[in-house]
N, C-alpha and C. Protein backbone atom coordinates (compact mmCIF):
# COMPACT_ATOMS: atom_id res chain seq x y z
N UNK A 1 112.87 138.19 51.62
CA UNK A 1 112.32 137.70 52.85
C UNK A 1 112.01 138.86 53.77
N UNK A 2 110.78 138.67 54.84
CA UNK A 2 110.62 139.82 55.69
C UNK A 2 111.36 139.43 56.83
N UNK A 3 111.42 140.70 57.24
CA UNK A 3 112.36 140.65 58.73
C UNK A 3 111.23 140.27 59.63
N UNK A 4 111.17 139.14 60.46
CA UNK A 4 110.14 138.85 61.29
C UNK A 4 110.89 138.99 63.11
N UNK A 5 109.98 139.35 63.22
CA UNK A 5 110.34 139.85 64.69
C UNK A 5 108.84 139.45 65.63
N UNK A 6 109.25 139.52 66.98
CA UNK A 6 107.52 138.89 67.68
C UNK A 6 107.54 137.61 67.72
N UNK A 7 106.67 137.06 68.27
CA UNK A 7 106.04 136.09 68.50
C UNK A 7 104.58 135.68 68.15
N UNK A 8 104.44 135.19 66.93
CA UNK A 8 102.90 134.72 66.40
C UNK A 8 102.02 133.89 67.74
N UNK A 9 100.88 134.51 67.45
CA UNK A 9 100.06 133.40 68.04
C UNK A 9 99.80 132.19 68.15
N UNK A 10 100.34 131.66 67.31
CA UNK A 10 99.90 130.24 67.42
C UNK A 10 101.26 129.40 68.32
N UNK A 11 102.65 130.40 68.04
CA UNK A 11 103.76 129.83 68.94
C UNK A 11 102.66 130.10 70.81
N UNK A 12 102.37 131.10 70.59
CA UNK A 12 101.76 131.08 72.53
C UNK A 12 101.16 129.64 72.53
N UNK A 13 100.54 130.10 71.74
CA UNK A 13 99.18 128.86 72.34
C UNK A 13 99.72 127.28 72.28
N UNK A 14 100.81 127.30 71.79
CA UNK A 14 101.50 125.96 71.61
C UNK A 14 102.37 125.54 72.54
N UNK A 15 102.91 126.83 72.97
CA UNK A 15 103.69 127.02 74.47
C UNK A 15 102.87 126.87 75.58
N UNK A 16 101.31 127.66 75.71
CA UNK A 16 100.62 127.22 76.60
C UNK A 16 100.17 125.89 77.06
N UNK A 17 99.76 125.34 75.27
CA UNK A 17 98.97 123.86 75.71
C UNK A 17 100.37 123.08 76.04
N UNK A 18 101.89 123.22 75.98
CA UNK A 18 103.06 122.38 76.66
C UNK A 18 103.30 122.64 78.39
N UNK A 19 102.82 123.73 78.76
CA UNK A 19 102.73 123.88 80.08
C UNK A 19 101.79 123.82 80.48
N UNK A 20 100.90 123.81 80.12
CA UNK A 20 99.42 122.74 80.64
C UNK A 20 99.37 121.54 81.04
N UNK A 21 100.01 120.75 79.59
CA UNK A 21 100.14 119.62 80.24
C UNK A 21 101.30 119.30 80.92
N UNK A 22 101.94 119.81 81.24
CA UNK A 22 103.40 119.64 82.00
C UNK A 22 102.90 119.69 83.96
N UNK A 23 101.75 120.93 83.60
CA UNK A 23 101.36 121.40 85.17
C UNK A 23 100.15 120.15 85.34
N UNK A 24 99.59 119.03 84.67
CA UNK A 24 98.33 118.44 84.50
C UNK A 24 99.19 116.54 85.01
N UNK A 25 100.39 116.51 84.56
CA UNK A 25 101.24 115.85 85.07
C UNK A 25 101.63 115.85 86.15
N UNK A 26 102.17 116.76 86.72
CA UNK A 26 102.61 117.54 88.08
C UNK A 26 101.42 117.00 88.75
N UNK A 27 100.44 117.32 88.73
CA UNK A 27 98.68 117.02 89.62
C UNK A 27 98.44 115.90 89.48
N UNK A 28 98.26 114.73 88.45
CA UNK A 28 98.58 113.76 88.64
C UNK A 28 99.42 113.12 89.31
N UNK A 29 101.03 113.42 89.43
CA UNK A 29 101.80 112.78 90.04
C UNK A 29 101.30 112.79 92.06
N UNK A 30 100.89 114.38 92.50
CA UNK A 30 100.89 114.98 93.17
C UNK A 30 99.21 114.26 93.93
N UNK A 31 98.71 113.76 93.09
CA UNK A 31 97.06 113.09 93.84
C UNK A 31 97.46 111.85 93.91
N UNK A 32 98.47 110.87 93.36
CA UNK A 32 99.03 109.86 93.18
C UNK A 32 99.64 109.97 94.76
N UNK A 33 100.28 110.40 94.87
CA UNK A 33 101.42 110.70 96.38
C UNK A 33 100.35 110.41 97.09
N UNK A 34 99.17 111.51 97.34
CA UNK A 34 98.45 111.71 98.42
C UNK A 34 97.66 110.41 98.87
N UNK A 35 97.22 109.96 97.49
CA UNK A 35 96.71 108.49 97.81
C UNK A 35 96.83 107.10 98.46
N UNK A 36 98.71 107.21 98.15
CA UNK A 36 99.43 105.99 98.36
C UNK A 36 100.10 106.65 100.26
N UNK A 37 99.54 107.82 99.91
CA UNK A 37 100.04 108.07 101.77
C UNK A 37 99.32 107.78 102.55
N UNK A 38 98.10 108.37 102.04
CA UNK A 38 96.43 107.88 102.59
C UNK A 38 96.52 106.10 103.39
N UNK A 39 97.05 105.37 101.81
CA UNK A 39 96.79 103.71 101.99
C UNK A 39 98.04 103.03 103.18
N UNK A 40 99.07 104.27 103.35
CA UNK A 40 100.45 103.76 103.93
C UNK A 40 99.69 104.03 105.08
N UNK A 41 98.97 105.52 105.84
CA UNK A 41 98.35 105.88 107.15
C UNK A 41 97.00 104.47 107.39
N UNK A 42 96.85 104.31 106.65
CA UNK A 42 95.49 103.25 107.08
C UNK A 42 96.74 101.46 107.32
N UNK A 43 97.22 101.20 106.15
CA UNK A 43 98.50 100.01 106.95
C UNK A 43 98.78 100.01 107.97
N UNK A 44 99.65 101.32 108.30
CA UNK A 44 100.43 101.47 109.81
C UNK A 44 99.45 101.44 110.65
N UNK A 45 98.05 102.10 111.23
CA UNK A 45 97.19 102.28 111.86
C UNK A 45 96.71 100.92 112.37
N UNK A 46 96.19 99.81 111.02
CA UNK A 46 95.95 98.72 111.20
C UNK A 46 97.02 97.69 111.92
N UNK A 47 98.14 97.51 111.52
CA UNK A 47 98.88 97.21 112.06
C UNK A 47 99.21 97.47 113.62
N UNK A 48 99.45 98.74 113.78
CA UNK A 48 99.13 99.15 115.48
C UNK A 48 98.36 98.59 115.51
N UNK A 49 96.99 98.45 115.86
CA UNK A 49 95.83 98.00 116.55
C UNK A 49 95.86 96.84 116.60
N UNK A 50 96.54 96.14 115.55
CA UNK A 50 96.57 94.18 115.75
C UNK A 50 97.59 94.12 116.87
N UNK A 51 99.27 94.95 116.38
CA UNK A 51 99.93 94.53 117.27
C UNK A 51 99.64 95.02 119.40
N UNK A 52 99.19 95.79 118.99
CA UNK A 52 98.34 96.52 120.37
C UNK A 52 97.43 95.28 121.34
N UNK A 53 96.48 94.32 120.49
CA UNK A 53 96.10 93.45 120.76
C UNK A 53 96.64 92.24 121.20
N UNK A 54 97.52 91.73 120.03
CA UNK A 54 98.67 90.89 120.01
C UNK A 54 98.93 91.05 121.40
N UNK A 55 99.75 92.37 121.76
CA UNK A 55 100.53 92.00 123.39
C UNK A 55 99.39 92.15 124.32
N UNK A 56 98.36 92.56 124.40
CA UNK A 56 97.40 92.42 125.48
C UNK A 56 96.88 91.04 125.83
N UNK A 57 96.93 90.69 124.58
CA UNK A 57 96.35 89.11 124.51
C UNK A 57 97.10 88.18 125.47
N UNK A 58 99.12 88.77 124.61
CA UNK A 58 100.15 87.63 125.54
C UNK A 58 100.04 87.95 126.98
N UNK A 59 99.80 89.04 127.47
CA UNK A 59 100.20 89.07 128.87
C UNK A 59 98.36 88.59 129.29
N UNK A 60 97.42 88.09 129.16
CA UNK A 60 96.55 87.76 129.30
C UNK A 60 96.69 86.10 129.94
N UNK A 61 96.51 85.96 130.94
CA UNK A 61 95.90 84.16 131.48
C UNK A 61 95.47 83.27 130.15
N UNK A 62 96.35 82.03 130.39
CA UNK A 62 95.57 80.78 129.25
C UNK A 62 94.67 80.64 129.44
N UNK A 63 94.04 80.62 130.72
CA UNK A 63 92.74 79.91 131.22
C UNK A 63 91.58 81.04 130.86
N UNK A 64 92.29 82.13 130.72
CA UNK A 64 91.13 83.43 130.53
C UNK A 64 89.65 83.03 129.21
N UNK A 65 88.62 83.24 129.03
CA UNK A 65 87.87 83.34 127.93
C UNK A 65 88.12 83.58 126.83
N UNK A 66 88.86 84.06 126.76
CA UNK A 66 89.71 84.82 125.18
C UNK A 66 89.84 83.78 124.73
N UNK A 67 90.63 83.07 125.66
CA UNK A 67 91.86 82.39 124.68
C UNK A 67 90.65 80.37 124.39
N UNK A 68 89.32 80.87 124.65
CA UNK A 68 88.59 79.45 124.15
C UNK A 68 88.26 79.63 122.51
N UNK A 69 88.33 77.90 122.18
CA UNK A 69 88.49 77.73 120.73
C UNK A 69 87.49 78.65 120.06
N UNK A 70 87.65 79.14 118.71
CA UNK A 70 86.56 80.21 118.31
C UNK A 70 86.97 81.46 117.66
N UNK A 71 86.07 82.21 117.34
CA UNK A 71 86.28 83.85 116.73
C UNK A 71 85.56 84.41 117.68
N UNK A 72 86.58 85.31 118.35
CA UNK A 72 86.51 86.51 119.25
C UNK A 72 86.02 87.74 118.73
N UNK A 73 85.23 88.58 119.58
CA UNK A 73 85.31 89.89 119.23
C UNK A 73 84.59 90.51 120.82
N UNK A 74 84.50 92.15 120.61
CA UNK A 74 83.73 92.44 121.89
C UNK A 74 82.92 93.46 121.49
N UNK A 75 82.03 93.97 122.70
CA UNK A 75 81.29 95.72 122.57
C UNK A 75 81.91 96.59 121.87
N UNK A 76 82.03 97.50 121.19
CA UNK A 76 82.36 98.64 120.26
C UNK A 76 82.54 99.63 121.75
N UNK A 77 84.23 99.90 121.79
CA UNK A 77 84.35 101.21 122.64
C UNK A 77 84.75 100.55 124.20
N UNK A 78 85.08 99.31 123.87
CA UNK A 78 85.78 98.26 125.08
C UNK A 78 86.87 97.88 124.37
N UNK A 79 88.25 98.61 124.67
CA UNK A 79 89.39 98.00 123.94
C UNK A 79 90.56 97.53 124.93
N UNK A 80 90.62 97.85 126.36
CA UNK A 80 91.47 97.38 127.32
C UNK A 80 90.98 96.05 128.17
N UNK A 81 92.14 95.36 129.06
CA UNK A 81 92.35 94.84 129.52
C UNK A 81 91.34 94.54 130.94
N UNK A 82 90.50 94.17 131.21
CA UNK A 82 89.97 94.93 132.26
C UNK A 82 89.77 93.68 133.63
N UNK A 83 89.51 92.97 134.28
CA UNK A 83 88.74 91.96 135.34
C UNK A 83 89.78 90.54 134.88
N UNK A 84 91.09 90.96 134.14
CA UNK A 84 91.54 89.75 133.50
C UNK A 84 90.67 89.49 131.93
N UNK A 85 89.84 90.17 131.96
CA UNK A 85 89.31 89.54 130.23
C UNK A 85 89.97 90.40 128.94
N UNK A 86 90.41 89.91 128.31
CA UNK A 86 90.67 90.65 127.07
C UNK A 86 89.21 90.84 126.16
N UNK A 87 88.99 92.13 126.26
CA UNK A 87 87.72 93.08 125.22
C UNK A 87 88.52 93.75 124.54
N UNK A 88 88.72 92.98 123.02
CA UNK A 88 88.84 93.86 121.61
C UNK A 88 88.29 94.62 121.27
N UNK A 89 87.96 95.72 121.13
CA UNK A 89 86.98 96.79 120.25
C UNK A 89 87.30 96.02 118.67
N UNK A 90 86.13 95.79 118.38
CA UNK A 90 85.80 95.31 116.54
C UNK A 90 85.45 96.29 116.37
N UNK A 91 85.60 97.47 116.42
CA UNK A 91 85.12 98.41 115.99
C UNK A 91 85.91 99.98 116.25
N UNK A 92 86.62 100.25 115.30
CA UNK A 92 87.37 101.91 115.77
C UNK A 92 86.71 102.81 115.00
N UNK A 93 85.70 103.44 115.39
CA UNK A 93 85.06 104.52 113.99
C UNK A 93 86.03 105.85 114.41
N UNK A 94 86.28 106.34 113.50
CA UNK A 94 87.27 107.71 113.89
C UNK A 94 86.54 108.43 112.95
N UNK A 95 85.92 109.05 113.74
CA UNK A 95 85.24 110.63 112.95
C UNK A 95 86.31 111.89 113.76
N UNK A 96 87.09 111.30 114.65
CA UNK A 96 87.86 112.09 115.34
C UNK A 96 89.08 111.29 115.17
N UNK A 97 90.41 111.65 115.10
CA UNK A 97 91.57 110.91 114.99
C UNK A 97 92.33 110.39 116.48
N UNK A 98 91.91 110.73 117.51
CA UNK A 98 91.63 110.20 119.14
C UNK A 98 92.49 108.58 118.61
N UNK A 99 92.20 107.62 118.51
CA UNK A 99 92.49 106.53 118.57
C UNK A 99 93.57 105.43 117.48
N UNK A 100 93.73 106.35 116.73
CA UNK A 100 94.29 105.87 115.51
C UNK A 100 95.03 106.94 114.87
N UNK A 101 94.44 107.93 115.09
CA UNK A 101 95.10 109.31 114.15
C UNK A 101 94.64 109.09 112.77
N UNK A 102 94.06 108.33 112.04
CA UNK A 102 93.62 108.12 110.65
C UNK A 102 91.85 108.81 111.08
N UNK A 103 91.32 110.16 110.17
CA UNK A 103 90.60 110.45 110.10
C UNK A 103 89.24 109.36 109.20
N UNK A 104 88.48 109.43 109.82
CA UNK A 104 86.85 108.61 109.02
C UNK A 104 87.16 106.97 108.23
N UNK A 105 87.64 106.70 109.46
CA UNK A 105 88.33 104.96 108.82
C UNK A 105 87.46 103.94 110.12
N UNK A 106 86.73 103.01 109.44
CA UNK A 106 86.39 102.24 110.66
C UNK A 106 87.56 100.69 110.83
N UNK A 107 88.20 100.65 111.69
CA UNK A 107 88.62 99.48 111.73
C UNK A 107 88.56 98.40 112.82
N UNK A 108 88.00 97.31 112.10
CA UNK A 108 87.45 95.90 112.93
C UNK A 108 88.49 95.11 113.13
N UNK A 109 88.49 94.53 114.79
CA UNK A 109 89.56 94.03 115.03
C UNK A 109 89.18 92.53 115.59
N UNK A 110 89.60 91.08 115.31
CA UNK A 110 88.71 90.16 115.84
C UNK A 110 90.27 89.08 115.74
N UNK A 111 90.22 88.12 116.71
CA UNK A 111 90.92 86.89 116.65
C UNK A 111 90.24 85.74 117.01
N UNK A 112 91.15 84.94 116.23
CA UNK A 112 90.75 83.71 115.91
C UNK A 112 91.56 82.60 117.25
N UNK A 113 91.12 81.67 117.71
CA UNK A 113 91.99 80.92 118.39
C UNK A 113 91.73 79.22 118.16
N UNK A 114 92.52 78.21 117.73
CA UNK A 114 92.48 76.97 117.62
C UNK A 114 93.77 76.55 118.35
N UNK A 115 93.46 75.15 118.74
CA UNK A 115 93.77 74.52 119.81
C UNK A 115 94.99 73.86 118.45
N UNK A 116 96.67 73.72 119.12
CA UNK A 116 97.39 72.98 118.40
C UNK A 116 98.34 72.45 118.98
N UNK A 117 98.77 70.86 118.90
CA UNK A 117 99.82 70.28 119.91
C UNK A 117 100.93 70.17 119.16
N UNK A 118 102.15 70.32 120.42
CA UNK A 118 103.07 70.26 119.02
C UNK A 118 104.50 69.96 120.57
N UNK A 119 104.81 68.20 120.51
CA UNK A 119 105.36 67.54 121.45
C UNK A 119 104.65 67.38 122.59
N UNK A 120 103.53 67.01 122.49
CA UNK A 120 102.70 66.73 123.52
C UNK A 120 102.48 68.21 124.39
N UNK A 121 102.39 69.14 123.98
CA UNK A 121 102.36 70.00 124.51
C UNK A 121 100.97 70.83 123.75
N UNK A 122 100.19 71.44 124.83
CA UNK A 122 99.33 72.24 124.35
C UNK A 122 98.95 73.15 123.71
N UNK A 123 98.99 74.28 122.85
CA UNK A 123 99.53 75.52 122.48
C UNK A 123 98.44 76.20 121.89
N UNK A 124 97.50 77.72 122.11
CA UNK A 124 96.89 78.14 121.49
C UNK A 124 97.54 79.10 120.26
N UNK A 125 96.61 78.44 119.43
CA UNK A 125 96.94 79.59 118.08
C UNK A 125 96.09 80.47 117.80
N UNK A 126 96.84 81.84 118.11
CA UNK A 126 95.38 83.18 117.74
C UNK A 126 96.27 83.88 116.46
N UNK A 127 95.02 84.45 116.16
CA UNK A 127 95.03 84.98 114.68
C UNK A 127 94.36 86.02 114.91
N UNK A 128 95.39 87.15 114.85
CA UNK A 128 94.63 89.03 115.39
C UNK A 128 94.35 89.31 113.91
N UNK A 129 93.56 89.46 113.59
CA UNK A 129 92.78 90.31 111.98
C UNK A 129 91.99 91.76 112.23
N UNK A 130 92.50 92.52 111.76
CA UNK A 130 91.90 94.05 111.14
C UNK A 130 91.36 94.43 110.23
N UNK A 131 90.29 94.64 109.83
CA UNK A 131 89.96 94.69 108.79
C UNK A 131 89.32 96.36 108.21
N UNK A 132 89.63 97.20 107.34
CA UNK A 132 89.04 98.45 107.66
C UNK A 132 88.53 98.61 105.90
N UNK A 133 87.74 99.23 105.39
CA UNK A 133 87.46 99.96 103.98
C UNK A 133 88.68 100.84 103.48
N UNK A 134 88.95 100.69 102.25
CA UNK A 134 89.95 101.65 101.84
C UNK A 134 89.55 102.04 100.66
N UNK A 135 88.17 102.37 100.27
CA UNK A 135 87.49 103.67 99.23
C UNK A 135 87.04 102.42 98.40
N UNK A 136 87.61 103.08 96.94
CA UNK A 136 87.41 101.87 96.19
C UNK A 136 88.38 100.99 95.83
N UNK A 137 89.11 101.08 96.91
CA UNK A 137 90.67 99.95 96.50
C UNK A 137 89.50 98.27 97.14
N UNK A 138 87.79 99.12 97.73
CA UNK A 138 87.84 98.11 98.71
C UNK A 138 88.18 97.16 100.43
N UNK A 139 87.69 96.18 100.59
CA UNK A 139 88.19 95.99 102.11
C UNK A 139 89.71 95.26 101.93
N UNK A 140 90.38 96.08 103.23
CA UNK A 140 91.86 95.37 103.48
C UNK A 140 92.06 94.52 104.69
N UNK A 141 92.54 93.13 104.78
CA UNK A 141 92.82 93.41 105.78
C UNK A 141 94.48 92.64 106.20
N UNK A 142 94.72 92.72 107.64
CA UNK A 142 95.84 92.66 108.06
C UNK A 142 95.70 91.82 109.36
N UNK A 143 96.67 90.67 109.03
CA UNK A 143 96.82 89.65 110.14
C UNK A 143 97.95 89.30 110.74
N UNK A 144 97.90 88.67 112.25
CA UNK A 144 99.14 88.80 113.06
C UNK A 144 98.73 87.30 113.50
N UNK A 145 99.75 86.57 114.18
CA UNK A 145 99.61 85.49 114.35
C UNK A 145 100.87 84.73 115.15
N UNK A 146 99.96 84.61 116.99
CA UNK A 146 101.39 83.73 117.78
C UNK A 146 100.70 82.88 118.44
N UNK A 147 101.43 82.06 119.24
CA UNK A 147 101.08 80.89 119.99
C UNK A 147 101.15 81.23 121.21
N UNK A 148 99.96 80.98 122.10
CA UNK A 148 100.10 81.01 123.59
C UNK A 148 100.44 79.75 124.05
N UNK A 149 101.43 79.73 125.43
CA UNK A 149 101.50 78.12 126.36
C UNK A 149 101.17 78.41 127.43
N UNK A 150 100.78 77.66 128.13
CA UNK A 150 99.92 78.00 129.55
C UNK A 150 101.06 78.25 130.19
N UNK A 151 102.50 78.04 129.83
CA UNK A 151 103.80 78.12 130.47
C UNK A 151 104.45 79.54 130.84
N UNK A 152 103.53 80.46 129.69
CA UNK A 152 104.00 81.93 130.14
C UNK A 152 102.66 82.33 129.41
């Protein structure tokens, strides 16, 4: 037998293509993360903006316009409280992160309100919906949902 000493070529290259794919895994796992953080920053974002609405809405007058039977929305770039009317922005374009902190996401914000009695009592039901693009996962959206009484 010969005394073999060294390392043949074909052991490298067999060692290489195992840390190839070891580092090709790693990058996968690692674009995987970034993605599902991406979809967690666009959730939370949406969520703010319904619940943001949500309480503008409650501290808003029954008698106000908002709150008549129907699907709401307003002007793009009117999102406060203003003369007593509640103006939703349906519209957050963030080419700047100013409003949301989620870079190049548009998100539409609109509620719903139907009239519901419940013990002879009056009660509006709104339904805050967000709706924004999320690549090719497609549109998402996210809904909130309370009852106004003319009582508070």
């Amino acid at each position: 037998m010969l005394n073999q000493r060294g390392i043949a070529l074909i052991e490298i290259i067999v060692a290489m293509f195992i840390t190839l794919v070891g580092f090709l895994g790693m990058m996968t796992v690692q674009i995987m993360s970034v993605s599902g953080t991406t979809v967690a920053r666009n959730e939370t974002a949406a969520m703010n903006l319904a619940q943001a609405l949500v309480e503008k809405l409650a501290r808003t007058s029954y008698s106000n316009a908002a709150f008549n039977t129907g699907l709401h929305s307003a002007a793009a770039g009117d999102s406060d409280v203003t003369g007593g009317l509640v103006r939703a922005n349906p519209i957050f374009s963030n080419n700047s992160t100013a409003s949301t902190g989620v870079p190049n996401v548009q998100f539409t914000r609109t509620w719903t309100v139907t009239d519901q009695t419940v013990n002879t009592q009056i009660l509006k039901k709104v339904v805050v919906e967000v709706r924004w693009g999320e690549g090719t996962m497609g549109q998402k959206t996210r809904t909130l949902t309370f009852w106004k009484s003319q009582f508070y």
